[in-house]
N, C-alpha and C. Protein backbone atom coordinates (compact mmCIF):
# COMPACT_ATOMS: atom_id res chain seq x y z
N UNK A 1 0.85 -1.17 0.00
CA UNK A 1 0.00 0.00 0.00
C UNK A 1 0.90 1.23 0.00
N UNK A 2 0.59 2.39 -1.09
CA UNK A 2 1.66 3.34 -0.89
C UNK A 2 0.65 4.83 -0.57
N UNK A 3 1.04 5.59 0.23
CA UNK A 3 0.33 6.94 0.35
C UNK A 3 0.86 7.81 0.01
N UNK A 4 0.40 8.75 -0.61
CA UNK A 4 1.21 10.14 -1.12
C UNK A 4 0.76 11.49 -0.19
N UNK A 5 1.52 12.36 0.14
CA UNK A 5 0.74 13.14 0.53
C UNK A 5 1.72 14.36 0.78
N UNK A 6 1.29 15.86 1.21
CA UNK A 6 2.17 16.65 1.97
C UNK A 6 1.67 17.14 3.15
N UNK A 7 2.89 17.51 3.29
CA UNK A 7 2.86 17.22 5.10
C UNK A 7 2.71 19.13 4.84
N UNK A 8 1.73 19.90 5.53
CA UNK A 8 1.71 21.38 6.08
C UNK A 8 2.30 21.70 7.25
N UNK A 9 2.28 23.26 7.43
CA UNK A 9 2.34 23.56 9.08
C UNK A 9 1.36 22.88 9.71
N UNK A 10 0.33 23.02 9.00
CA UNK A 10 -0.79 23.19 9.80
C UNK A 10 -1.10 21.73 10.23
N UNK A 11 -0.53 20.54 8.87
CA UNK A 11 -0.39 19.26 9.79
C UNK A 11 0.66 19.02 10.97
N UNK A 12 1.62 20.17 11.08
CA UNK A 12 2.69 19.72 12.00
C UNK A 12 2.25 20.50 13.31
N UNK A 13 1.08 21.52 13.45
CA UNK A 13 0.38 22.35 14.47
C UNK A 13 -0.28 21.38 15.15
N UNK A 14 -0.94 20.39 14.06
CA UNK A 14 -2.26 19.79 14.95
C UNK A 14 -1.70 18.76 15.22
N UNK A 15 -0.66 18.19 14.97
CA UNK A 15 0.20 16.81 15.51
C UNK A 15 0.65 17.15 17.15
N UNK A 16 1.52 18.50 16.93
CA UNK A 16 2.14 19.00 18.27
C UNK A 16 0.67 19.05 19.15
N UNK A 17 -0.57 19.87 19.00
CA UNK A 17 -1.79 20.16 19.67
C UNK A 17 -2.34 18.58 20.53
N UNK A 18 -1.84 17.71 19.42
CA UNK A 18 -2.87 16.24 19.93
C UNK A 18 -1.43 15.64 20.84
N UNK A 19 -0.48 15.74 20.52
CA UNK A 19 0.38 15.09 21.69
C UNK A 19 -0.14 15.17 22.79
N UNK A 20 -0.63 15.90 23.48
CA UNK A 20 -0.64 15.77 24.94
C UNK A 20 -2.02 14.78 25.16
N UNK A 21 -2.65 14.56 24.73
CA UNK A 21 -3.91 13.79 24.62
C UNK A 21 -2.96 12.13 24.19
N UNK A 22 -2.53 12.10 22.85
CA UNK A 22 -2.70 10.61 22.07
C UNK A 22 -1.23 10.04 22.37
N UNK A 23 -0.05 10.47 22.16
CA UNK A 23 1.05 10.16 22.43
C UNK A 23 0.99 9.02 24.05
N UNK A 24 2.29 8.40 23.94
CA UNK A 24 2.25 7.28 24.94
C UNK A 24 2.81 7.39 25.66
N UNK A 25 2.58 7.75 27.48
CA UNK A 25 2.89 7.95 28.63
C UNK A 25 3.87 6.70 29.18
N UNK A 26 5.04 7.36 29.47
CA UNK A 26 6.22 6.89 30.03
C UNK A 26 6.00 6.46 31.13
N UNK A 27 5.94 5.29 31.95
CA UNK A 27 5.99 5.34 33.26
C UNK A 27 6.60 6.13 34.29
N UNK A 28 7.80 6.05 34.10
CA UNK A 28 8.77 6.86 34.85
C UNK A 28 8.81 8.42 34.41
N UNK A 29 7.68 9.02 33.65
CA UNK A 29 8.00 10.74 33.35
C UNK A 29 6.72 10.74 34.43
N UNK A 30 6.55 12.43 34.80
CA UNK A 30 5.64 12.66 35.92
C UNK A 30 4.96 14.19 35.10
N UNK A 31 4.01 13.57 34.86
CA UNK A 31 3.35 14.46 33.60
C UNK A 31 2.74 15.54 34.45
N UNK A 32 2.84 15.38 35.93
CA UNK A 32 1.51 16.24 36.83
C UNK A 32 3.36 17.71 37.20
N UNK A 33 4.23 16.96 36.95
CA UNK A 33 5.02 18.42 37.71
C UNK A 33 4.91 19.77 37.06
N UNK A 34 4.62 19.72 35.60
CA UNK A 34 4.92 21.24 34.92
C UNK A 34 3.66 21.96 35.43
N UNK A 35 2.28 21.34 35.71
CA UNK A 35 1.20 21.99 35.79
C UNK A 35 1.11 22.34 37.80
N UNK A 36 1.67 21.67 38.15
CA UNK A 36 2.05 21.87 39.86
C UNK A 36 2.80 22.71 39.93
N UNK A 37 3.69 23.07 39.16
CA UNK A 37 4.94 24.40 39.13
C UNK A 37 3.85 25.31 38.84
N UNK A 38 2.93 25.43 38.10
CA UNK A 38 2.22 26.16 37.28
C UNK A 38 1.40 26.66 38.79
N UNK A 39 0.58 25.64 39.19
CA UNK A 39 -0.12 26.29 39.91
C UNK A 39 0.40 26.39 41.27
N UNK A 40 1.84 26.45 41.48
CA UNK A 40 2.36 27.37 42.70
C UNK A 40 2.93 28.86 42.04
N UNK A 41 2.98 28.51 40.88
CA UNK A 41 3.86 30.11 40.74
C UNK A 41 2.24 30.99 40.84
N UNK A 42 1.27 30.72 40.68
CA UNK A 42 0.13 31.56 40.51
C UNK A 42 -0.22 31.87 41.84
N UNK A 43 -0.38 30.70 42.95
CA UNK A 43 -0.28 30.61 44.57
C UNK A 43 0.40 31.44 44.85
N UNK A 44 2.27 31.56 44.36
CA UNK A 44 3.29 32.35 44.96
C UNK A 44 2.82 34.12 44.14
N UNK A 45 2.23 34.31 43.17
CA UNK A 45 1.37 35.46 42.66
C UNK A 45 0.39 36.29 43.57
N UNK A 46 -0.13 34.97 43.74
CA UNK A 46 -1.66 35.54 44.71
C UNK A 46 -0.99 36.13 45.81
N UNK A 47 -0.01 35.14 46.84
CA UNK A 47 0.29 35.91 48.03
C UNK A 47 1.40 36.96 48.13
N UNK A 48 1.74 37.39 46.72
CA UNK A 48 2.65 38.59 46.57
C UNK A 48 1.56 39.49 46.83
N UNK A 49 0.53 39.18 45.82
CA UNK A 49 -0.71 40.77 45.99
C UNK A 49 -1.30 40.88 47.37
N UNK A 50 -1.32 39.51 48.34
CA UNK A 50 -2.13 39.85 49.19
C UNK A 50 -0.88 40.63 50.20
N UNK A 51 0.06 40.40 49.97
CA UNK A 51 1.31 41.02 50.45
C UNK A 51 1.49 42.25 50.33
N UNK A 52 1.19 42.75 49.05
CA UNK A 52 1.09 44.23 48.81
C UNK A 52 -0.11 45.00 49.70
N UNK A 53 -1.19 44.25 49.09
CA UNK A 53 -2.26 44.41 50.30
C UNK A 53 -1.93 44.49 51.33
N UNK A 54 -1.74 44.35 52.29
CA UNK A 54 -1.19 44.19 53.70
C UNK A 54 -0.57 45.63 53.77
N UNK A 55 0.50 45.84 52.79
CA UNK A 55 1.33 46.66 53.29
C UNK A 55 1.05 48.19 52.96
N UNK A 56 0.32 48.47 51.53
CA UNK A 56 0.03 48.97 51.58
C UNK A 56 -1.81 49.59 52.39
N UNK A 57 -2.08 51.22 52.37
CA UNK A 57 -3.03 51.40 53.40
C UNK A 57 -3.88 52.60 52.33
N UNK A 58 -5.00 51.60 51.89
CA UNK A 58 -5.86 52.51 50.84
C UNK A 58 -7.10 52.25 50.21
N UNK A 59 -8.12 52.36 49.27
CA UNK A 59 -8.83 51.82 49.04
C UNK A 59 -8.47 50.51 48.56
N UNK A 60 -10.20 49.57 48.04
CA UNK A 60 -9.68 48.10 47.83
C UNK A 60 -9.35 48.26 46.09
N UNK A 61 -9.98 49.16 45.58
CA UNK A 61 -9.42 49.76 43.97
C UNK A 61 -8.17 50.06 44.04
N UNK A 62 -7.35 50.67 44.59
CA UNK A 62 -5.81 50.55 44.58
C UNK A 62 -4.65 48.92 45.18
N UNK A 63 -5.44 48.46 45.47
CA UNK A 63 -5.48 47.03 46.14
C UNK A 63 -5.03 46.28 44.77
N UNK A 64 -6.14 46.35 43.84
CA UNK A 64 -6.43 45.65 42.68
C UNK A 64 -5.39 46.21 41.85
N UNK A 65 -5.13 47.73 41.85
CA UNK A 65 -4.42 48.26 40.42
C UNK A 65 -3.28 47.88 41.00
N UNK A 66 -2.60 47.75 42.33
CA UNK A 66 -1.62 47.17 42.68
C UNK A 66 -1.16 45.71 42.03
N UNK A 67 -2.37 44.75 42.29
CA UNK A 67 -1.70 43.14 42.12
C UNK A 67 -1.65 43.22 40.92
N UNK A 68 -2.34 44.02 39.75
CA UNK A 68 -2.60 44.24 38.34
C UNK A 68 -1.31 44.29 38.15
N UNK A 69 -0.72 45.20 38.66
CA UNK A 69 0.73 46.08 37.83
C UNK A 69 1.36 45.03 38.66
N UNK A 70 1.79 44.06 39.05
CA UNK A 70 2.60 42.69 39.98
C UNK A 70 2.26 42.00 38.70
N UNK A 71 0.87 41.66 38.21
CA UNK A 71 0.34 40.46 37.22
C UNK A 71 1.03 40.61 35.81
N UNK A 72 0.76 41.71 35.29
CA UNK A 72 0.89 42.40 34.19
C UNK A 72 2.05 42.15 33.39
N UNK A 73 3.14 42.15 34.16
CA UNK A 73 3.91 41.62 33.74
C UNK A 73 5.16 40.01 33.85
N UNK A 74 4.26 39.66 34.36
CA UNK A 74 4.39 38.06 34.31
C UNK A 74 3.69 37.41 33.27
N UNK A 75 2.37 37.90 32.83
CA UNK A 75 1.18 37.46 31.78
C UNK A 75 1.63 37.60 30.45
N UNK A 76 2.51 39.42 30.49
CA UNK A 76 3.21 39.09 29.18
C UNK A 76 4.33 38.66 29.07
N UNK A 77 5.23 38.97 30.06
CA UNK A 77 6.84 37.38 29.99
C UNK A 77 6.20 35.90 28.86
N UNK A 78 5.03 35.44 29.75
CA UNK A 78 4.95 34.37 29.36
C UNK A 78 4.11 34.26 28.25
N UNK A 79 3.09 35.23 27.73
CA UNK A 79 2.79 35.17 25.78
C UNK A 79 3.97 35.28 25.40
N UNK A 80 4.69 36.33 25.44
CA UNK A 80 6.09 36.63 24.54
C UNK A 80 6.80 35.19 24.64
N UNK A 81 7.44 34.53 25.79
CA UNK A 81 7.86 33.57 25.77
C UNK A 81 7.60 32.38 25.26
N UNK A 82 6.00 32.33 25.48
CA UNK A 82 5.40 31.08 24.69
C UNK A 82 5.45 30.81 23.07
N UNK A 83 4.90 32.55 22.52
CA UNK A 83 5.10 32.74 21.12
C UNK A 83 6.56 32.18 20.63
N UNK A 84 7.31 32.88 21.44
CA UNK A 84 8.55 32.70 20.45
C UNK A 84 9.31 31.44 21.02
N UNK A 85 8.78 30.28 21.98
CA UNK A 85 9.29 28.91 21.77
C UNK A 85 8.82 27.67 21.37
N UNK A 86 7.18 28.38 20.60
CA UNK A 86 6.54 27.82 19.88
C UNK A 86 6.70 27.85 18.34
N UNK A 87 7.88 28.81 18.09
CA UNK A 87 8.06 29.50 16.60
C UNK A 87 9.10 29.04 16.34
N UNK A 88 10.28 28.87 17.48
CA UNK A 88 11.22 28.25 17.47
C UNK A 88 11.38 26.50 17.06
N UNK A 89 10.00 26.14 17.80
CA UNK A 89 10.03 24.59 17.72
C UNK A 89 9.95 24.23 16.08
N UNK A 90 8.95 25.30 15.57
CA UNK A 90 7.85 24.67 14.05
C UNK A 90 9.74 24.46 12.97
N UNK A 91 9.29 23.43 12.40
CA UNK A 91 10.10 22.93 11.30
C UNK A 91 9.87 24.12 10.53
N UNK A 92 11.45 23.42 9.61
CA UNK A 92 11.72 24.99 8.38
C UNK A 92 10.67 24.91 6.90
N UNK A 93 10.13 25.75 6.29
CA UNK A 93 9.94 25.17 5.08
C UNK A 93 10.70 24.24 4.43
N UNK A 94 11.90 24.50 4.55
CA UNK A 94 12.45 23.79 3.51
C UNK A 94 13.23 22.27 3.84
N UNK A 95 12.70 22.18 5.38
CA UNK A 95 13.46 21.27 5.87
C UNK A 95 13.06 19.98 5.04
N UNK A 96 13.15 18.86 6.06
CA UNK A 96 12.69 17.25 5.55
C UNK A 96 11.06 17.13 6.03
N UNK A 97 10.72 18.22 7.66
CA UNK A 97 9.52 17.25 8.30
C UNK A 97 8.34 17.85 7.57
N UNK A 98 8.29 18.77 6.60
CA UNK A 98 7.21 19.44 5.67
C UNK A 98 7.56 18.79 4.29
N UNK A 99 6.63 19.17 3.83
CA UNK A 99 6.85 18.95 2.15
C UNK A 99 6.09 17.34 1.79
N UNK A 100 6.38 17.14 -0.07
CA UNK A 100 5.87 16.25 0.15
C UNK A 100 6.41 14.93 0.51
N UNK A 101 5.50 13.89 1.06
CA UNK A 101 6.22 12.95 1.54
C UNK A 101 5.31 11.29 0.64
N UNK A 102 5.93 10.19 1.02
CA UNK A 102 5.01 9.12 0.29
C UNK A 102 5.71 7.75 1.73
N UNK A 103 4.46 6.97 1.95
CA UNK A 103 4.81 5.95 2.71
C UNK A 103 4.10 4.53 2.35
N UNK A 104 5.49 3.81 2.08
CA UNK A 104 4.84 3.10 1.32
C UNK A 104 5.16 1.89 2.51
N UNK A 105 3.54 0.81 2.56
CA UNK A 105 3.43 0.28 3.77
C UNK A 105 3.86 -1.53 3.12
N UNK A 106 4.73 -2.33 3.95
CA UNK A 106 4.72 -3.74 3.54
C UNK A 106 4.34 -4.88 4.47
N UNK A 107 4.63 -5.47 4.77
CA UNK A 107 3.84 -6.77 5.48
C UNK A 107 5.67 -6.65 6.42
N UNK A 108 6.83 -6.32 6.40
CA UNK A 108 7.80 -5.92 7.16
C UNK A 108 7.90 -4.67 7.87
N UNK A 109 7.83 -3.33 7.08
CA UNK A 109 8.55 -2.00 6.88
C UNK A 109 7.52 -1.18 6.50
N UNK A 110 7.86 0.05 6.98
CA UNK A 110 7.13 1.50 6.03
C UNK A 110 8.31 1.94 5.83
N UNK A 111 7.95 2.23 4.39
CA UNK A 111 9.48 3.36 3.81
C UNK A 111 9.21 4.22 3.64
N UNK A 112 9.54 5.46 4.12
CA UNK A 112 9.31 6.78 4.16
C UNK A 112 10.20 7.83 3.35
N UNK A 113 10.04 8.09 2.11
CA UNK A 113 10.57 8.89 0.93
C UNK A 113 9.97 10.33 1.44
N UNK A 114 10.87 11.36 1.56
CA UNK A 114 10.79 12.50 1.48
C UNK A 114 10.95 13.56 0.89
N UNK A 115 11.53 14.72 0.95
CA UNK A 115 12.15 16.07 -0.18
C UNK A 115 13.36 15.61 -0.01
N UNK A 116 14.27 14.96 1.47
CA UNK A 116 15.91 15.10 2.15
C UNK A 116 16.12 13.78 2.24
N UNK A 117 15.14 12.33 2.54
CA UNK A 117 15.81 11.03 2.90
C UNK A 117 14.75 10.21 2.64
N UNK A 118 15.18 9.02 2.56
CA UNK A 118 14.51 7.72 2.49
C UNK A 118 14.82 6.94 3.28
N UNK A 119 14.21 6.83 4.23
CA UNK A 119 14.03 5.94 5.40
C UNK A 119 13.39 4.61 5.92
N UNK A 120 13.89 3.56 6.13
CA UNK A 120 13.00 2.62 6.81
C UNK A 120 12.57 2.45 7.85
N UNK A 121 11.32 1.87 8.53
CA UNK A 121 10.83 2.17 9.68
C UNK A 121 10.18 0.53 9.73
N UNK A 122 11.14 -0.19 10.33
CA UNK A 122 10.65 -1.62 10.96
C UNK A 122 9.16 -1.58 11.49
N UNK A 123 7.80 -2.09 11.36
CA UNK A 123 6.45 -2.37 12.00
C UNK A 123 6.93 -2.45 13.78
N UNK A 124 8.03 -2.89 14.09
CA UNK A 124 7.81 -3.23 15.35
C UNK A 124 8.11 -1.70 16.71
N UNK A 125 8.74 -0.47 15.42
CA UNK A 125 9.11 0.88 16.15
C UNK A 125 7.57 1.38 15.77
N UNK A 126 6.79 0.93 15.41
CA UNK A 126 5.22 1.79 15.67
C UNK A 126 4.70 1.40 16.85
N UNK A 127 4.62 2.53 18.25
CA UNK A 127 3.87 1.92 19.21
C UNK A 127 2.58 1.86 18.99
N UNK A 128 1.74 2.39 18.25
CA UNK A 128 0.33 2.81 18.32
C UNK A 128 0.01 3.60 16.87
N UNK A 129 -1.24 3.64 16.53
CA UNK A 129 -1.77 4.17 15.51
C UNK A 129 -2.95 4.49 16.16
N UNK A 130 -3.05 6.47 16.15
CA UNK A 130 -3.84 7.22 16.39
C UNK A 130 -4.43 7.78 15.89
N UNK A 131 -5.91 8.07 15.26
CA UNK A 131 -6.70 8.67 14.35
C UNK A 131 -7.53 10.04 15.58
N UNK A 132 -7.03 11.22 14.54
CA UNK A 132 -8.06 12.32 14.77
C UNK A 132 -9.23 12.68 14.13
N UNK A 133 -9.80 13.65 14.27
CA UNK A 133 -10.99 13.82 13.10
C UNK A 133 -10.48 14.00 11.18
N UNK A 134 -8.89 14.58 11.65
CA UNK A 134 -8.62 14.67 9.96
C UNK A 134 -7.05 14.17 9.89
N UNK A 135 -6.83 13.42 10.54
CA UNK A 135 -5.23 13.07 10.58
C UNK A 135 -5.25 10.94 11.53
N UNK A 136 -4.25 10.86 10.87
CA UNK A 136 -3.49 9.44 11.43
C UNK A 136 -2.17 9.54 12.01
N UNK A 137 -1.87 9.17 12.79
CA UNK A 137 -0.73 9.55 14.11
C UNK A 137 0.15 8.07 14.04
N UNK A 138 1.04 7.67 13.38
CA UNK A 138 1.42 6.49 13.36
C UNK A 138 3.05 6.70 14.47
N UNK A 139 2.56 6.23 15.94
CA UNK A 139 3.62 7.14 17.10
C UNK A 139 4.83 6.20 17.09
N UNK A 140 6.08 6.73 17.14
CA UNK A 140 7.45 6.01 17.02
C UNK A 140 7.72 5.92 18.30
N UNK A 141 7.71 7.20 18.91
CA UNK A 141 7.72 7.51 20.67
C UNK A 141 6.81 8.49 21.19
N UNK A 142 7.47 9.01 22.20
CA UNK A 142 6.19 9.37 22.82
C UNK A 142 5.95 10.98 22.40
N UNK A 143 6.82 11.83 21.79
CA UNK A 143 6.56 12.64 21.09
C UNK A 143 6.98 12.68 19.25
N UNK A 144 6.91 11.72 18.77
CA UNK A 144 7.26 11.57 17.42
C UNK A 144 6.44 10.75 16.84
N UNK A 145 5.84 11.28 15.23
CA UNK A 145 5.20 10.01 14.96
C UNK A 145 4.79 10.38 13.53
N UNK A 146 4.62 9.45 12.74
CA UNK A 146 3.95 9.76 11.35
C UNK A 146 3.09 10.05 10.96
N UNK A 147 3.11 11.52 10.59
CA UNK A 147 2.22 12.62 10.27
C UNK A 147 1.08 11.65 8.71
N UNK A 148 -0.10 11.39 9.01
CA UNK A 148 -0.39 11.03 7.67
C UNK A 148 -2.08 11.51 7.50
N UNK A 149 -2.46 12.73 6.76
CA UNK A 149 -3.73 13.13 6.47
C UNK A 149 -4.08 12.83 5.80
N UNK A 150 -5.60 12.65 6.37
CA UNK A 150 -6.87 11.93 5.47
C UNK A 150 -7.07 12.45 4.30
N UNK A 151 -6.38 13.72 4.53
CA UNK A 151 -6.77 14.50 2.75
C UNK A 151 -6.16 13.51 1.53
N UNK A 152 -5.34 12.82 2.10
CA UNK A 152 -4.60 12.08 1.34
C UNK A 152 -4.97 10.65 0.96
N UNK A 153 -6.11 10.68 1.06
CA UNK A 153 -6.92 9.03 0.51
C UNK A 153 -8.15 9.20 -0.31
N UNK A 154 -8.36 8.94 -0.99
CA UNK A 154 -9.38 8.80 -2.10
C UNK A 154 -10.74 8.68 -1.82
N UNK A 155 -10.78 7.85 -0.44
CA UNK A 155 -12.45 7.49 0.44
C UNK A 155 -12.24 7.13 2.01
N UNK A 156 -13.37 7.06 2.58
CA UNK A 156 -13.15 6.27 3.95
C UNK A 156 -12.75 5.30 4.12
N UNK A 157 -13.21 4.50 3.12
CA UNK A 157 -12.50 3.19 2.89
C UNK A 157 -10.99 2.82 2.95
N UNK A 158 -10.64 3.76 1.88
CA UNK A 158 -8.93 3.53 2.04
C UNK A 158 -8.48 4.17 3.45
N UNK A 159 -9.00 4.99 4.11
CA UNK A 159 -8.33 5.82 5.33
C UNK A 159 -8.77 4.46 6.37
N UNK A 160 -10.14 3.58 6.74
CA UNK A 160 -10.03 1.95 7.18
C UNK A 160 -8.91 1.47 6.66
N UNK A 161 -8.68 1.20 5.40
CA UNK A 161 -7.70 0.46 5.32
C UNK A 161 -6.86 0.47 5.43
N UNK A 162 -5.79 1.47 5.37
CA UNK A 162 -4.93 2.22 5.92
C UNK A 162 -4.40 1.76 7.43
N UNK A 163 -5.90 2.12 8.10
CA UNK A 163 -5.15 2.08 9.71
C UNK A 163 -5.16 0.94 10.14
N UNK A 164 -6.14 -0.20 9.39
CA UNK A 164 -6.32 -1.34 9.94
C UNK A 164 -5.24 -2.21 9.59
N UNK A 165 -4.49 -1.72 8.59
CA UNK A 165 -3.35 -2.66 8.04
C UNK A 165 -2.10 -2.30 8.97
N UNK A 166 -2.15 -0.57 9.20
CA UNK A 166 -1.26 -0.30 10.72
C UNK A 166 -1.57 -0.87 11.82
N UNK A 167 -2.48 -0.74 12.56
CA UNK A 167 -2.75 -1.42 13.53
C UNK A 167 -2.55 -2.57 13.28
N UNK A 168 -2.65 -3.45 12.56
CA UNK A 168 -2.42 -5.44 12.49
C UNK A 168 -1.02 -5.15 12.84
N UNK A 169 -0.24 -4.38 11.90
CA UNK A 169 1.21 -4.20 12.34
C UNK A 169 1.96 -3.88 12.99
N UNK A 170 1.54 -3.16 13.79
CA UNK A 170 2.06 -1.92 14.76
C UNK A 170 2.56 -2.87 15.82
N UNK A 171 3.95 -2.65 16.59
CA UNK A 171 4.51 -3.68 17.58
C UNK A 171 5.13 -4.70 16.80
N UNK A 172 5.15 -4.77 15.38
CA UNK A 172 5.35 -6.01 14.98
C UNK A 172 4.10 -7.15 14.71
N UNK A 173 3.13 -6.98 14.73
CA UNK A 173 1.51 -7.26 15.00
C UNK A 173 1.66 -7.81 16.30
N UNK A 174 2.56 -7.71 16.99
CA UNK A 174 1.95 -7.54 18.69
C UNK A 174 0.70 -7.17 18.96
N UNK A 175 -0.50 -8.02 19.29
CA UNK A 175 -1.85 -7.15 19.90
C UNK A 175 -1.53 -6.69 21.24
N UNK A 176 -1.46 -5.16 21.13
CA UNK A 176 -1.35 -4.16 21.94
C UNK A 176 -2.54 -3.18 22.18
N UNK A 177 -3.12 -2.59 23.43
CA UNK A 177 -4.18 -2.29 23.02
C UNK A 177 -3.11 -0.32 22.53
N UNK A 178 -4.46 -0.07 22.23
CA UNK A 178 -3.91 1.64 21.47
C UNK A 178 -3.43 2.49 23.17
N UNK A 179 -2.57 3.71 22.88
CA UNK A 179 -2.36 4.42 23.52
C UNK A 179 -3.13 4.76 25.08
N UNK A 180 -4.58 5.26 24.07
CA UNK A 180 -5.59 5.89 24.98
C UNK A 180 -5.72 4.47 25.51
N UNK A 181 -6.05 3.26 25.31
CA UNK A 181 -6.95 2.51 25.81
C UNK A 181 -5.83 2.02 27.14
N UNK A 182 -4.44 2.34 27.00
CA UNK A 182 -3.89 1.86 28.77
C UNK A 182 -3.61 2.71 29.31
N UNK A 183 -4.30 4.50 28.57
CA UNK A 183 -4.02 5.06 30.03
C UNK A 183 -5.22 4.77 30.49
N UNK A 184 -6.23 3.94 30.11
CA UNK A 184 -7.50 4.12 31.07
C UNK A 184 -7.14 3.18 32.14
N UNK A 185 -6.39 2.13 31.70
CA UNK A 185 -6.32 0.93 32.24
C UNK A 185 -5.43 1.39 33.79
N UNK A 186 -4.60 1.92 33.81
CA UNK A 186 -3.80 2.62 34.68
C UNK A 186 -4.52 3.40 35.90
């Protein structure tokens, strides 16, 4: 089975977007610390303002324009920061992970022909095959995986057939259940 297709930003936006959902949880990573940092630095926020509060002696409207001008600029540190290490991450036009690509699937291997390389990819380095509403997620690890859109099949049919011939394969046809289905199990 061979697929043709090109890969966009906008397929490499919504790949990065669904990681945190479909991608496959490490035992040993601790997915809860970045959002616990998160919500102490907002904790360690709050009791700066109530700190200001305290010290200063005035209405509760100067109270507020106080923790404002404390907030204000932490809120934009972190757009500015976010923007530009989200701009940093996106692949080049002209690199290898855009453009067009073709994967052609065998009862061993997917070979993956690009603009820069031709690559083989043994069935048994696919942990999982993940379908979104307009994309197929064929995951190598837990943030990497083969970008492959539905725009790129002729019917529903071929986009079934497609995943069902990944999935038989995936692990090596190890029956494994999918991603989502052991974090439930967990």
């Amino acid at each position: 089975m061979r697929v043709e297709t090109e890969i966009t930003i906008e397929d490499f936006r919504t790949f990065c977007a669904a990681i945190s959902t479909l991608a496959p949880k490490v035992p040993e990573s601790n997915p809860g610390r970045r959002r616990a940092f998160f919500v102490l630095v907002w904790i360690a926020m709050v009791l700066l303002d109530l700190a200001v509060i305290r010290v200063t002696d005035g209405p509760v409207r100067e109270y507020f324009l106080f923790g404002g001008l404390l907030v204000f600029p932490f809120l934009v540190f972190f757009v500015l920061y976010y923007a530009h290490a989200r701009r940093a991450l996106e692949p080049l036009a002209s690199g290898d992970a855009l453009g067009p690509k073709s994967y052609d699937l065998t009862d061993d291997s997917i070979v993956v022909v690009s603009r820069h390389s031709v690559y083989t990819l043994r069935w048994t380095g696919i942990l999982s095959v993940e379908e979104t509403p307009h994309h197929l997620f064929l995951f190598t690890d837990r943030c990497m995986a083969l970008i492959v859109p539905k725009r790129s099949f002729d019917s529903p049919a071929a986009i079934a057939e497609f995943k069902d011939f990944s999935e038989a394969h995936a692990r090596g046809g190890a029956l494994t259940p999918g991603i989502a289905d052991s974090r439930r199990d967990n």
